[in-house]
C-alpha atoms as a PDB file:
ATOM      1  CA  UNK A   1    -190.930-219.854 -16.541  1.00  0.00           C
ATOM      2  CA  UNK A   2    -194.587-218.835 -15.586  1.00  0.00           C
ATOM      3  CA  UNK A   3    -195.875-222.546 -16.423  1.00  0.00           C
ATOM      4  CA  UNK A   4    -192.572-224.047 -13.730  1.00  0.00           C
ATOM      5  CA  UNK A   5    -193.295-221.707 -11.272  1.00  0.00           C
ATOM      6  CA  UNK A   6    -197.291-222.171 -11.617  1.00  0.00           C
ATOM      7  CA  UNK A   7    -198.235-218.498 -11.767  1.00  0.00           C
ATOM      8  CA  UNK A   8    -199.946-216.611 -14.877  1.00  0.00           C
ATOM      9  CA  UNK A   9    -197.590-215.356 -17.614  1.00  0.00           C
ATOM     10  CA  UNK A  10    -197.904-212.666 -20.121  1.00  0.00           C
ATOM     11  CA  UNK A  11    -201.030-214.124 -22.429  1.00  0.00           C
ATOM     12  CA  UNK A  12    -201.898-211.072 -24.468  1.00  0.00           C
ATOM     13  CA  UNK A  13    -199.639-211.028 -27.145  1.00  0.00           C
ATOM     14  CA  UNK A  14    -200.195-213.716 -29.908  1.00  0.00           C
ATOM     15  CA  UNK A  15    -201.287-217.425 -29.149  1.00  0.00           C
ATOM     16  CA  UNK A  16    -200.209-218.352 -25.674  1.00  0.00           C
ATOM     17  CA  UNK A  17    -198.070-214.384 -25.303  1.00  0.00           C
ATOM     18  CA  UNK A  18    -195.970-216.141 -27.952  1.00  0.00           C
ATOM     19  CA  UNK A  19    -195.214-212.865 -29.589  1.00  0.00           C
ATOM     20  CA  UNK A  20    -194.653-211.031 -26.312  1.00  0.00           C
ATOM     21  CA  UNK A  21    -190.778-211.275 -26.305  1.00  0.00           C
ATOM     22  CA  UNK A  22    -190.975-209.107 -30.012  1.00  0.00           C
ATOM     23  CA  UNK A  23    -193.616-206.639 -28.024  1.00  0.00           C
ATOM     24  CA  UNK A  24    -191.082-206.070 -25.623  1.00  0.00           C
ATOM     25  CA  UNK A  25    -187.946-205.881 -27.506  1.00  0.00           C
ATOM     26  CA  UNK A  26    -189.858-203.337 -29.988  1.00  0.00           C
ATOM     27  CA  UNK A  27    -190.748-201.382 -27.543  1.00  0.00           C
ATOM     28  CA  UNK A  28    -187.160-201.021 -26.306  1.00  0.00           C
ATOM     29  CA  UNK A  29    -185.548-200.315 -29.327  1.00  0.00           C
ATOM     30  CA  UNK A  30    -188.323-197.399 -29.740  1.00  0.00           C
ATOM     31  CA  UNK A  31    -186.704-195.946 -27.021  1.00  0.00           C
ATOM     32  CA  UNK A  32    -185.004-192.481 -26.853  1.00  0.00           C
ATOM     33  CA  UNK A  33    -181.229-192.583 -25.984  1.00  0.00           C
ATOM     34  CA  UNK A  34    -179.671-190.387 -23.010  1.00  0.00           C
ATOM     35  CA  UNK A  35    -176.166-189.808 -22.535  1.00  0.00           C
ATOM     36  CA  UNK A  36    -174.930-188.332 -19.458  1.00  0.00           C
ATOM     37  CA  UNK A  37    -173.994-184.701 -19.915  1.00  0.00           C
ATOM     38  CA  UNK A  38    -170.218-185.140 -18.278  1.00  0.00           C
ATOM     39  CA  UNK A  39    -169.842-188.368 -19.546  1.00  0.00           C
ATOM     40  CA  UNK A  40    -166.733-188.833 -21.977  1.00  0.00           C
ATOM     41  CA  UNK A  41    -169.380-189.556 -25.144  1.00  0.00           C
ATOM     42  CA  UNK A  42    -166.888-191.223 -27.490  1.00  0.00           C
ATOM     43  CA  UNK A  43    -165.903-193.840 -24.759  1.00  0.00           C
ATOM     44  CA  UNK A  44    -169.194-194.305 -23.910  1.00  0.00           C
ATOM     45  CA  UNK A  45    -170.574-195.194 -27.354  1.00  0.00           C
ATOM     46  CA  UNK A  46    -167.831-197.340 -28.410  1.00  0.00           C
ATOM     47  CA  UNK A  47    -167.986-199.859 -25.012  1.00  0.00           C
ATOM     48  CA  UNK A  48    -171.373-201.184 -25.589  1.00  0.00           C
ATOM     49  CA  UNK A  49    -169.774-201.980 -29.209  1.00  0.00           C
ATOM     50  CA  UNK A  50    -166.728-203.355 -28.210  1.00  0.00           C
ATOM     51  CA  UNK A  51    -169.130-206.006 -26.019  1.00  0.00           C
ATOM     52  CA  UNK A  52    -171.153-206.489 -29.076  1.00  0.00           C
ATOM     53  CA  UNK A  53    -168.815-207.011 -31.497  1.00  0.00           C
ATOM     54  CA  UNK A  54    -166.539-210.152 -29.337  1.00  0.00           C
ATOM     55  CA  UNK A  55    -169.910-211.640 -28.708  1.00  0.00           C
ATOM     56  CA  UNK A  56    -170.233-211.721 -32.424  1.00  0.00           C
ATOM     57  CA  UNK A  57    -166.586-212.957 -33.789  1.00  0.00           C
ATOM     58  CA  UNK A  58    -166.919-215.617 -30.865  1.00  0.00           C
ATOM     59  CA  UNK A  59    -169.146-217.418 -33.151  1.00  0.00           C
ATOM     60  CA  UNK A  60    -166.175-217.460 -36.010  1.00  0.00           C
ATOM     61  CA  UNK A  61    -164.309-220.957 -34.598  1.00  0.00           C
ATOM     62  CA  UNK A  62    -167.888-222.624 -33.620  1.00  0.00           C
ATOM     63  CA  UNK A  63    -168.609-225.259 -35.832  1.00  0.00           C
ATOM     64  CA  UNK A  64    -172.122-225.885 -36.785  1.00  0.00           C
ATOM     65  CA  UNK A  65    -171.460-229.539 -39.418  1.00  0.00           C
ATOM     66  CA  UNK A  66    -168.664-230.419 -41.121  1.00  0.00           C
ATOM     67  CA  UNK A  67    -167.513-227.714 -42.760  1.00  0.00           C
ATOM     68  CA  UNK A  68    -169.883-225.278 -41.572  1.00  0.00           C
ATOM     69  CA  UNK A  69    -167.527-222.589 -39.788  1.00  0.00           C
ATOM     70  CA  UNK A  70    -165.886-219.825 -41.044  1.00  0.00           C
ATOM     71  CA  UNK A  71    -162.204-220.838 -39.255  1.00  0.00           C
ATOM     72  CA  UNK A  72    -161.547-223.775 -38.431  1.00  0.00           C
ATOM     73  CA  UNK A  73    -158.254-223.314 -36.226  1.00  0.00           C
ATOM     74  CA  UNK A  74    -156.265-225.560 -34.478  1.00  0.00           C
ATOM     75  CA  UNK A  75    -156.001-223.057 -31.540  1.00  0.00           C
ATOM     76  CA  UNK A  76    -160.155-222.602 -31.543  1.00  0.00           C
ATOM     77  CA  UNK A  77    -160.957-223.288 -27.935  1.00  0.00           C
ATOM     78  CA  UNK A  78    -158.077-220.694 -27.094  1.00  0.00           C
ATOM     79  CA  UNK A  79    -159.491-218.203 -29.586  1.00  0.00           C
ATOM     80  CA  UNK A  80    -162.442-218.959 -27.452  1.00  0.00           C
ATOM     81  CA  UNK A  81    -161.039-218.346 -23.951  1.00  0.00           C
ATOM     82  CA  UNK A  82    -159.376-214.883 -25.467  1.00  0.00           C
ATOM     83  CA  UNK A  83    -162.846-213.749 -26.876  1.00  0.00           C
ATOM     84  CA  UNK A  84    -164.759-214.101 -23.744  1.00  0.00           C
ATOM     85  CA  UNK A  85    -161.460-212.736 -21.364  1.00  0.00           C
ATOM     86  CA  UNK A  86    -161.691-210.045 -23.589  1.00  0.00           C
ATOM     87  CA  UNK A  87    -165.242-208.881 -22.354  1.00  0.00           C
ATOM     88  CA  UNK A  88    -164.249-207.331 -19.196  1.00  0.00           C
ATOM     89  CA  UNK A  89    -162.698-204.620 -20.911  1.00  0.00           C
ATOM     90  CA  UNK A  90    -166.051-203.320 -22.761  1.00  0.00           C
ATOM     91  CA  UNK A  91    -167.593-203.302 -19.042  1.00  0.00           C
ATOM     92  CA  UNK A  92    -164.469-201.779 -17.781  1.00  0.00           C
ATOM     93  CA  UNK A  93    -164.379-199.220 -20.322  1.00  0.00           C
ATOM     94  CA  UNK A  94    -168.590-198.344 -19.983  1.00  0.00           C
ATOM     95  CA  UNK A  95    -168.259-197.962 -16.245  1.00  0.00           C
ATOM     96  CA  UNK A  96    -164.951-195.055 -16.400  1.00  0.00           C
ATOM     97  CA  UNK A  97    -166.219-193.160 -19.429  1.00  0.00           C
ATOM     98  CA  UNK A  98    -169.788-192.740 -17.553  1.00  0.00           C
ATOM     99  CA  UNK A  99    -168.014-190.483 -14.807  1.00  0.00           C
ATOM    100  CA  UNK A 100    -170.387-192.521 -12.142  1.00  0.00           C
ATOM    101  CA  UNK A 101    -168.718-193.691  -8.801  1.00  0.00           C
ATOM    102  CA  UNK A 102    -171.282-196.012  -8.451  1.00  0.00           C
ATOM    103  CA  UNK A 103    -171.621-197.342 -11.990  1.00  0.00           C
ATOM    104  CA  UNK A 104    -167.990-197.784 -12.035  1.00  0.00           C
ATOM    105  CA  UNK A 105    -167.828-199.698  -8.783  1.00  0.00           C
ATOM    106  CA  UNK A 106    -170.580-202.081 -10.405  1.00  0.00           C
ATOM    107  CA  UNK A 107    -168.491-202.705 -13.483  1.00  0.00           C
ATOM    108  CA  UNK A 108    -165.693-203.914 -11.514  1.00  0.00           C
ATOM    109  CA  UNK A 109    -167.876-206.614  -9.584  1.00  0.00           C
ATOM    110  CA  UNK A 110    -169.222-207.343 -12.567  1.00  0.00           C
ATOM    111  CA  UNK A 111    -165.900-208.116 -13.965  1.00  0.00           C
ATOM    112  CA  UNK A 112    -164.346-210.015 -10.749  1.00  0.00           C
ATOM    113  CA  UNK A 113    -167.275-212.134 -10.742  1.00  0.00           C
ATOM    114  CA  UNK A 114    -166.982-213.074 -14.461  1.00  0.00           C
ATOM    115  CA  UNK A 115    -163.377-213.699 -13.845  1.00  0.00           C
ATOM    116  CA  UNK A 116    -163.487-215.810 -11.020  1.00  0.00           C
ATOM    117  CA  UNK A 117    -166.031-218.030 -13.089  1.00  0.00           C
ATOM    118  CA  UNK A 118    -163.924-218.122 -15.746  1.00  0.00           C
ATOM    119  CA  UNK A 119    -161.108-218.832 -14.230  1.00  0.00           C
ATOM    120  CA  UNK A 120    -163.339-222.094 -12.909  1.00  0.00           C
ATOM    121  CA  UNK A 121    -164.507-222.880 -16.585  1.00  0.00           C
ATOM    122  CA  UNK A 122    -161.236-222.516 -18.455  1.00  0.00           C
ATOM    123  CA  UNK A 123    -159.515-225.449 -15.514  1.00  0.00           C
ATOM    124  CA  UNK A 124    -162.688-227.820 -16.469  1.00  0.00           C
ATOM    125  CA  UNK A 125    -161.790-227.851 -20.073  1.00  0.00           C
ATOM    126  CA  UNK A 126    -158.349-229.984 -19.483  1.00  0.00           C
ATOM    127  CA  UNK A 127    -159.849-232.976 -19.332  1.00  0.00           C
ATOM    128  CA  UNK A 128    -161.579-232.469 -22.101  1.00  0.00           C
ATOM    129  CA  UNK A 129    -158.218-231.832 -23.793  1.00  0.00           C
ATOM    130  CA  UNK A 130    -156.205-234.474 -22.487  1.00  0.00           C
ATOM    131  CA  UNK A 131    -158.916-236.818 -24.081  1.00  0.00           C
ATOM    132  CA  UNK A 132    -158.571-235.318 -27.452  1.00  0.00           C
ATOM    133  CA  UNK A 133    -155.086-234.029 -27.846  1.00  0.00           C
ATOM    134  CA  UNK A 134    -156.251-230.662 -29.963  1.00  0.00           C
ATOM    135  CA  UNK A 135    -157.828-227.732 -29.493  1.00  0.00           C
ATOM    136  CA  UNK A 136    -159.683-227.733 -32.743  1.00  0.00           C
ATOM    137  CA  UNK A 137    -163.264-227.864 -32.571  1.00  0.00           C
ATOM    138  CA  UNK A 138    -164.283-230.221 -35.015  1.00  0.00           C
ATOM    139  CA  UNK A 139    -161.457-232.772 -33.960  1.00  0.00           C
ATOM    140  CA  UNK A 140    -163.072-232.592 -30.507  1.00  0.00           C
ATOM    141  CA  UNK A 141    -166.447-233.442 -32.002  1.00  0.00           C
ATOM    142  CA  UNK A 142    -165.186-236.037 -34.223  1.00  0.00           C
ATOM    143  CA  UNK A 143    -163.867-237.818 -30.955  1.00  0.00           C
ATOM    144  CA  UNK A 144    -167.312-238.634 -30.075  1.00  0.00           C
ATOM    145  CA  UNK A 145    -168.360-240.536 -32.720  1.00  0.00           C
ATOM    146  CA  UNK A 146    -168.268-243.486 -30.176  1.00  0.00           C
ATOM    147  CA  UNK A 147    -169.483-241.784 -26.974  1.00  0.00           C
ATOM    148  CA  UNK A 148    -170.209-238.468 -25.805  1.00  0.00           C
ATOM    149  CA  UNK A 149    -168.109-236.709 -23.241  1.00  0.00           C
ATOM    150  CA  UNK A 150    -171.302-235.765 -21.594  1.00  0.00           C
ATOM    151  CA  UNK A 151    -171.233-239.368 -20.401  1.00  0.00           C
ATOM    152  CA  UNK A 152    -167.842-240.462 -18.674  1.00  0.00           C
ATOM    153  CA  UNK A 153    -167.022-236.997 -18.046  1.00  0.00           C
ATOM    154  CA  UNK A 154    -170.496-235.951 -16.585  1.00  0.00           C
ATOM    155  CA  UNK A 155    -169.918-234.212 -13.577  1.00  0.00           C
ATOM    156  CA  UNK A 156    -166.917-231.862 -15.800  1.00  0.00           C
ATOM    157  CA  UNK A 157    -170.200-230.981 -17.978  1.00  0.00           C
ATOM    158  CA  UNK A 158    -171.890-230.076 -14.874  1.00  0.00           C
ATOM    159  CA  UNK A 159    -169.393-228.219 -13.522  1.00  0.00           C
ATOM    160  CA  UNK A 160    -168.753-226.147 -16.749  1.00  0.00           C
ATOM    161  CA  UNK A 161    -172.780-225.994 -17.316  1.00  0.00           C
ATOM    162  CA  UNK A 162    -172.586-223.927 -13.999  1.00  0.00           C
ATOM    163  CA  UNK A 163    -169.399-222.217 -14.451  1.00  0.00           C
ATOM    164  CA  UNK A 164    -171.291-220.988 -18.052  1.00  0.00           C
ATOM    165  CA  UNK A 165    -174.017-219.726 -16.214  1.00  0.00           C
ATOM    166  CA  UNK A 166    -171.917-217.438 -13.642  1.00  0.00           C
ATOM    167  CA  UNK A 167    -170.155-216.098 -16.455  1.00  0.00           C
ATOM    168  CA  UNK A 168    -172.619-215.101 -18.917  1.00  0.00           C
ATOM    169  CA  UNK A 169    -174.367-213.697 -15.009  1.00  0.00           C
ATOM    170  CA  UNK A 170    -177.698-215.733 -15.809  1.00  0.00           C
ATOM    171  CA  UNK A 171    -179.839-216.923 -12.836  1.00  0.00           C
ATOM    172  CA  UNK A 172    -179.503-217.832 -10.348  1.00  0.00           C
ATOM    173  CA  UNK A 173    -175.679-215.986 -10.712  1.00  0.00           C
ATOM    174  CA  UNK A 174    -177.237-212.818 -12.293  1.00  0.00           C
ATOM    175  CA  UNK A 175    -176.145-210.948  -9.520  1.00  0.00           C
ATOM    176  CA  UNK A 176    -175.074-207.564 -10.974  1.00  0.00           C
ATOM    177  CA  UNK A 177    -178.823-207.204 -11.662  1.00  0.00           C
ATOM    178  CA  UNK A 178    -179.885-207.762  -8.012  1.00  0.00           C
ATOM    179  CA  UNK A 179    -179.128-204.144  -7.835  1.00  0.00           C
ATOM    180  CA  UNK A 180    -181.991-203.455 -10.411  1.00  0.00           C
ATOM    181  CA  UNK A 181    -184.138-202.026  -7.831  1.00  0.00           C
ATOM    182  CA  UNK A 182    -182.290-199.270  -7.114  1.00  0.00           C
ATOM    183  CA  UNK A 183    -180.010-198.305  -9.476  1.00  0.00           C
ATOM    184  CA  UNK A 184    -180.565-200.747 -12.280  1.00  0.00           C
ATOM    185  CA  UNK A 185    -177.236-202.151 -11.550  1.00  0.00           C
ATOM    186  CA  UNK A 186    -174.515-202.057 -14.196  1.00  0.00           C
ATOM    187  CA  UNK A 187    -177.006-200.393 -16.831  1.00  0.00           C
ATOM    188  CA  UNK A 188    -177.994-197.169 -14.613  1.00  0.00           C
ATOM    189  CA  UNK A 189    -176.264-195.092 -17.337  1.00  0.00           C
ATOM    190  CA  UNK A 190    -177.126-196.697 -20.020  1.00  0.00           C
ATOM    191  CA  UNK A 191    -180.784-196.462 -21.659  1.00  0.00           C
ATOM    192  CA  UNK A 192    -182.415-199.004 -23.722  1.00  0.00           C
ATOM    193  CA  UNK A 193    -181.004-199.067 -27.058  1.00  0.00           C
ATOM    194  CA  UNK A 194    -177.024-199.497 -25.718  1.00  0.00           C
ATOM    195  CA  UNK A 195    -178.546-202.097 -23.146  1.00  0.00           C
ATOM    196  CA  UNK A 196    -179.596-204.779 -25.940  1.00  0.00           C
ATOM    197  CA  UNK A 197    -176.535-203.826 -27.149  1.00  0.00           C
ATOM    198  CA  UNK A 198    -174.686-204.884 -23.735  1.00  0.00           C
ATOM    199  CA  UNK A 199    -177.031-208.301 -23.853  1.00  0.00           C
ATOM    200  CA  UNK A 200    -174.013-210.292 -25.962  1.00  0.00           C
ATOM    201  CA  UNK A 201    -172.368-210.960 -22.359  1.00  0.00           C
ATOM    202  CA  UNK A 202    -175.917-212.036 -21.309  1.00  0.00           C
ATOM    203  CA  UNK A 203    -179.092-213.211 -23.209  1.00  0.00           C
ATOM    204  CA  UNK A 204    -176.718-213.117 -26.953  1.00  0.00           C
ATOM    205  CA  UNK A 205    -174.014-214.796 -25.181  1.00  0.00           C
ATOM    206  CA  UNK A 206    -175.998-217.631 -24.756  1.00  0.00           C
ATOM    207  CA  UNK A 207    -175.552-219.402 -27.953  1.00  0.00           C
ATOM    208  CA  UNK A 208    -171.723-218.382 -27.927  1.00  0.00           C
ATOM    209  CA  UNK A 209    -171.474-220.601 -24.804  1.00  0.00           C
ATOM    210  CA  UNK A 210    -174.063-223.096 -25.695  1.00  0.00           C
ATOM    211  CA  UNK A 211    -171.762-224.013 -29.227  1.00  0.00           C
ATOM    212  CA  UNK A 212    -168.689-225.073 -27.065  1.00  0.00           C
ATOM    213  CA  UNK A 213    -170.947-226.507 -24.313  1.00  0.00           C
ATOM    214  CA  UNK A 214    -172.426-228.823 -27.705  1.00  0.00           C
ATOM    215  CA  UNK A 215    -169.383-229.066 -29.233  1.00  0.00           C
ATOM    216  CA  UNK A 216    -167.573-230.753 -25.936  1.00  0.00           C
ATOM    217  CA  UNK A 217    -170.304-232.887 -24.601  1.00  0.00           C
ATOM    218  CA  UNK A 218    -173.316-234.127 -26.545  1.00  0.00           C
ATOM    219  CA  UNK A 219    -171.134-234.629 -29.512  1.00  0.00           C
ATOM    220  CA  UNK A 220    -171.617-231.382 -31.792  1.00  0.00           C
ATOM    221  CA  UNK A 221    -173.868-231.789 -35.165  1.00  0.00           C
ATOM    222  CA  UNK A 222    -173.620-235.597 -35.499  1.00  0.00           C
ATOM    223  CA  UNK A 223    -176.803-237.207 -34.456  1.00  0.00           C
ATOM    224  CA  UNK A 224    -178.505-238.216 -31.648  1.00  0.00           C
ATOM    225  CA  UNK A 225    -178.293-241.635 -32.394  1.00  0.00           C
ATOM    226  CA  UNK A 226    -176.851-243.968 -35.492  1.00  0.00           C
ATOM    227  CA  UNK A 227    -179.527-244.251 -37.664  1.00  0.00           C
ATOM    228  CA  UNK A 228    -180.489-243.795 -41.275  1.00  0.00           C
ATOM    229  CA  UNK A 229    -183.247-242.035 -40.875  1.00  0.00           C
ATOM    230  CA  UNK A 230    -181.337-239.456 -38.397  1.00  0.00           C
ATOM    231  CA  UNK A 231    -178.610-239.194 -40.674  1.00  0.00           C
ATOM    232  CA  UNK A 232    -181.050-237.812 -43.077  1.00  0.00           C
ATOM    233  CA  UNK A 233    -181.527-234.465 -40.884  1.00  0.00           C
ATOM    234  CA  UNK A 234    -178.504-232.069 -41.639  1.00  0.00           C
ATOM    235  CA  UNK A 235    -175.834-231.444 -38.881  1.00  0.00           C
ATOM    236  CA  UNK A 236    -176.990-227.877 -38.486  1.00  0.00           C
ATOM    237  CA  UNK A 237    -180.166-228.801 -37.416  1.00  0.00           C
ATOM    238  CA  UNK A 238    -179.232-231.465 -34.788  1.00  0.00           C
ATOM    239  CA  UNK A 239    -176.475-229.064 -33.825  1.00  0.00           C
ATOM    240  CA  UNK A 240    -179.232-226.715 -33.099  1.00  0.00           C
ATOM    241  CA  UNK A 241    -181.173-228.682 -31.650  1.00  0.00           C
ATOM    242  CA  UNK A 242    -178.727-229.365 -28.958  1.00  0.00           C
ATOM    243  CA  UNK A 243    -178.131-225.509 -28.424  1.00  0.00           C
ATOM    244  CA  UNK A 244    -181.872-225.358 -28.226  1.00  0.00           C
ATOM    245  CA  UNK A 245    -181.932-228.007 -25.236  1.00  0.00           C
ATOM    246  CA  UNK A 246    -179.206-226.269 -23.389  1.00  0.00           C
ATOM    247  CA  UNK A 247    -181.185-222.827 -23.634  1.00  0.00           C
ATOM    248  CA  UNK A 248    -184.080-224.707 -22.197  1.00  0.00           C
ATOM    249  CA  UNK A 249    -181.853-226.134 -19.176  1.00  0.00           C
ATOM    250  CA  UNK A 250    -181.134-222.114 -18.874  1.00  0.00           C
ATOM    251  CA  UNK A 251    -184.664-221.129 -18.155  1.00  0.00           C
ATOM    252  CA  UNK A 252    -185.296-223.803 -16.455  1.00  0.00           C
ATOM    253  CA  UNK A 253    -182.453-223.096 -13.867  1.00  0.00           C
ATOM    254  CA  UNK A 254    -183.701-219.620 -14.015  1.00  0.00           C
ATOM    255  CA  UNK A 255    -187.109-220.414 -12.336  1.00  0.00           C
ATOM    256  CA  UNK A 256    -186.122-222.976 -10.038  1.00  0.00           C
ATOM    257  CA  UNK A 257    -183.098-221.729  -8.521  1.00  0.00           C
ATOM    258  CA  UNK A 258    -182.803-218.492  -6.115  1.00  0.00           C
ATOM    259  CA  UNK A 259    -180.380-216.150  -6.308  1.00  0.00           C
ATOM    260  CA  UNK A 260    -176.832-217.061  -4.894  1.00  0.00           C
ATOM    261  CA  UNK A 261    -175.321-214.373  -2.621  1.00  0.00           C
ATOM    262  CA  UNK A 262    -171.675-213.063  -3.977  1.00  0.00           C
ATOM    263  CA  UNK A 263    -169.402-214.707  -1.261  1.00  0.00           C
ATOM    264  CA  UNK A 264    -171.362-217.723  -2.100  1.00  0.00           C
ATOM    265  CA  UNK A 265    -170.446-217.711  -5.789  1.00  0.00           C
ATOM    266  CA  UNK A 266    -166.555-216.513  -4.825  1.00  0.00           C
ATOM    267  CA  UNK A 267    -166.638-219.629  -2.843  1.00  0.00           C
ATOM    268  CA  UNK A 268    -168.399-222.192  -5.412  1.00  0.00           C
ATOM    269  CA  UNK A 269    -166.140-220.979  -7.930  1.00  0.00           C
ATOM    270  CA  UNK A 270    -162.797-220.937  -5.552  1.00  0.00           C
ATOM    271  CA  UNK A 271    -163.103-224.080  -3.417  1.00  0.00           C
ATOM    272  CA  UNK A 272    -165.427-226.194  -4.886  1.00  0.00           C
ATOM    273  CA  UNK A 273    -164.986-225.789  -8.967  1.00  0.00           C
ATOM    274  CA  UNK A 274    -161.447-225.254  -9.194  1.00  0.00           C
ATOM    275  CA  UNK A 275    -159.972-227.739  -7.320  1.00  0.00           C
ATOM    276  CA  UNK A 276    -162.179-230.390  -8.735  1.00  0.00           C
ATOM    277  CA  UNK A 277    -161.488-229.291 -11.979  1.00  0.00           C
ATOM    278  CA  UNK A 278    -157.669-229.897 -11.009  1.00  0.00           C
ATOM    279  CA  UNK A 279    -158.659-233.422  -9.291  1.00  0.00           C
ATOM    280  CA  UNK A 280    -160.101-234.539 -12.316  1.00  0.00           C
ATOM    281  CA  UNK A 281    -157.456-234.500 -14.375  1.00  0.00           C
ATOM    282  CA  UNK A 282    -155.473-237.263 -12.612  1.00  0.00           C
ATOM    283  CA  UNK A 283    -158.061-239.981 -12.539  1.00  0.00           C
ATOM    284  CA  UNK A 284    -158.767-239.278 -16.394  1.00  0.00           C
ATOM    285  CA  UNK A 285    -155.010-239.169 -17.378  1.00  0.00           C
ATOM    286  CA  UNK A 286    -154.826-242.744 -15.193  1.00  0.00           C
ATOM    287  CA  UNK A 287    -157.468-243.797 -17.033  1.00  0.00           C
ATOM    288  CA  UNK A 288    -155.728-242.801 -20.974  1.00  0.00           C
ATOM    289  CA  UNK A 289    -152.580-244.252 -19.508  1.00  0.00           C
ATOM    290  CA  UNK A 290    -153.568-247.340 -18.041  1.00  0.00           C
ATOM    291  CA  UNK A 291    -155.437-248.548 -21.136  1.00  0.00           C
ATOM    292  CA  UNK A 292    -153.571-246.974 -24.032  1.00  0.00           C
ATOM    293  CA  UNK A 293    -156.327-244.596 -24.904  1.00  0.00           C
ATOM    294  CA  UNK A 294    -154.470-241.515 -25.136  1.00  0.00           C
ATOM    295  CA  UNK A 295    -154.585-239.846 -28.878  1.00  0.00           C
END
């Protein structure tokens, strides 16, 4: 981010501040945790683990080569949508038990805003259905041995790219942090050691949308291209490879972009990504139809 936005970075730490992300998150976890004396403490240590545990059994449907998952469903991508709908209710949950007006108040942006850019990502994902016919995972990246759906169906893999990014409320949608200098937004009762473990629906949710965003458009753990000496590389690694890329496209949104105001995200998500979503599916199902393609 420092080298984009051509300003000094943190140097200190290791070759280049290499090692300053472990600095940081080490001095985090050294923390002391604070719970707020008429806060209801049971609720309020089992929501940051409720978040932290659907970021984790998210991963459970993703597959990383052939083979390589631990379920392998026909029903994954809806597993998928559940997980992630199910999120909301860890935030939900933090914000009531913390007996804060305010805190509470933040949660439930938080939520609507997730929701709304949800509800956006889950309408791109029929065309990518209607193309395959399953909702299994590895039968949607077996359907691009010929092409990736990154390519005919590039502006859905924009769309959902974005739609990712408001969800998981990454720059330049991170807006229940725009609060941070007052209140620290969402976190204010929460100290460090329950905040890395609300980071699944942020930073650690990154991979979890990054697999699906792989698995639907640049063609999963197969490689780049058809060669022998690709095919040499495991899946996993091109697989991870192709998370890695998408994790770079995050950062690099995050320094180049500002941050969107909320009525502009209500409206990107409400009158712009949804009904394109819904316009897209005609053209594609004209397109199966017309020329026999469907599967």
């Amino acid at each position: 981010m420092a080298f984009v936005q051509r300003r000094k970075g943190p140097d200190v730490v290791g070759s280049f501040g290499l090692l300053q992300p472990l600095a940081d998150g080490s001095k985090l976890i050294l923390k002391e945790p604070i719970s707020p004396s008429s806060a209801n403490f049971s609720l309020f240590r089992m929501a940051p683990v409720v978040t932290f545990m659907l970021s984790l059994v998210a991963r459970a449907v993703v597959p990383f080569d052939y083979g390589m998952v631990l379920s392998d469903p026909n029903i994954g991508l809806l597993y998928l949508f559940a997980i992630s709908s199910l999120g909301v209710y860890g935030i939900i949950t933090a914000g009531r038990s913390s007996n804060n007006k305010n805190k509470t108040n933040r949660d439930f942006i938080r939520d609507h805003l997730s929701c709304r850019s949800s509800c956006s990502s889950k309408g791109i994902f029929r065309t990518v259905l209607i193309c395959v016919g399953s909702c299994n995972l590895s039968e949607i990246v077996m359907a691009q041995k010929q092409i990736w759906f990154g390519i005919p169906l590039f502006p859905v893999l924009v769309m959902f790219f974005i739609s990712c990014l408001a969800e998981t409320n990454r720059a330049p949608f991170d807006l229940p942090e725009a609060e941070a200098e007052s209140v620290a937004g969402y976190n204010v009762e929460y100290l460090i050691k329950i905040i890395l473990a609300y980071s699944p629906k942020k930073k650690r949710a990154d991979p979890i949308e990054d697999g699906p965003c792989t698995s639907l458009s640049p063609g999963g753990w197969p490689p780049i291209l058809d060669l022998p000496i690709f095919k040499k590389i495991p899946g996993s690694i091109w697989f991870s490879i192709k998370v890695i890329l998408f994790l770079f496209l995050y950062i690099w949104v995050r320094a180049a972009f500002p941050r969107y105001r909320y009525d502009q995200l209500m409206g990107l998500g409400r009158k712009v990504f949804l009904p394109l979503s819904l316009a897209r599916v005609v053209p594609v199902s004209g397109v199966l139809v017309t020329f026999q393609w469907l599967p």
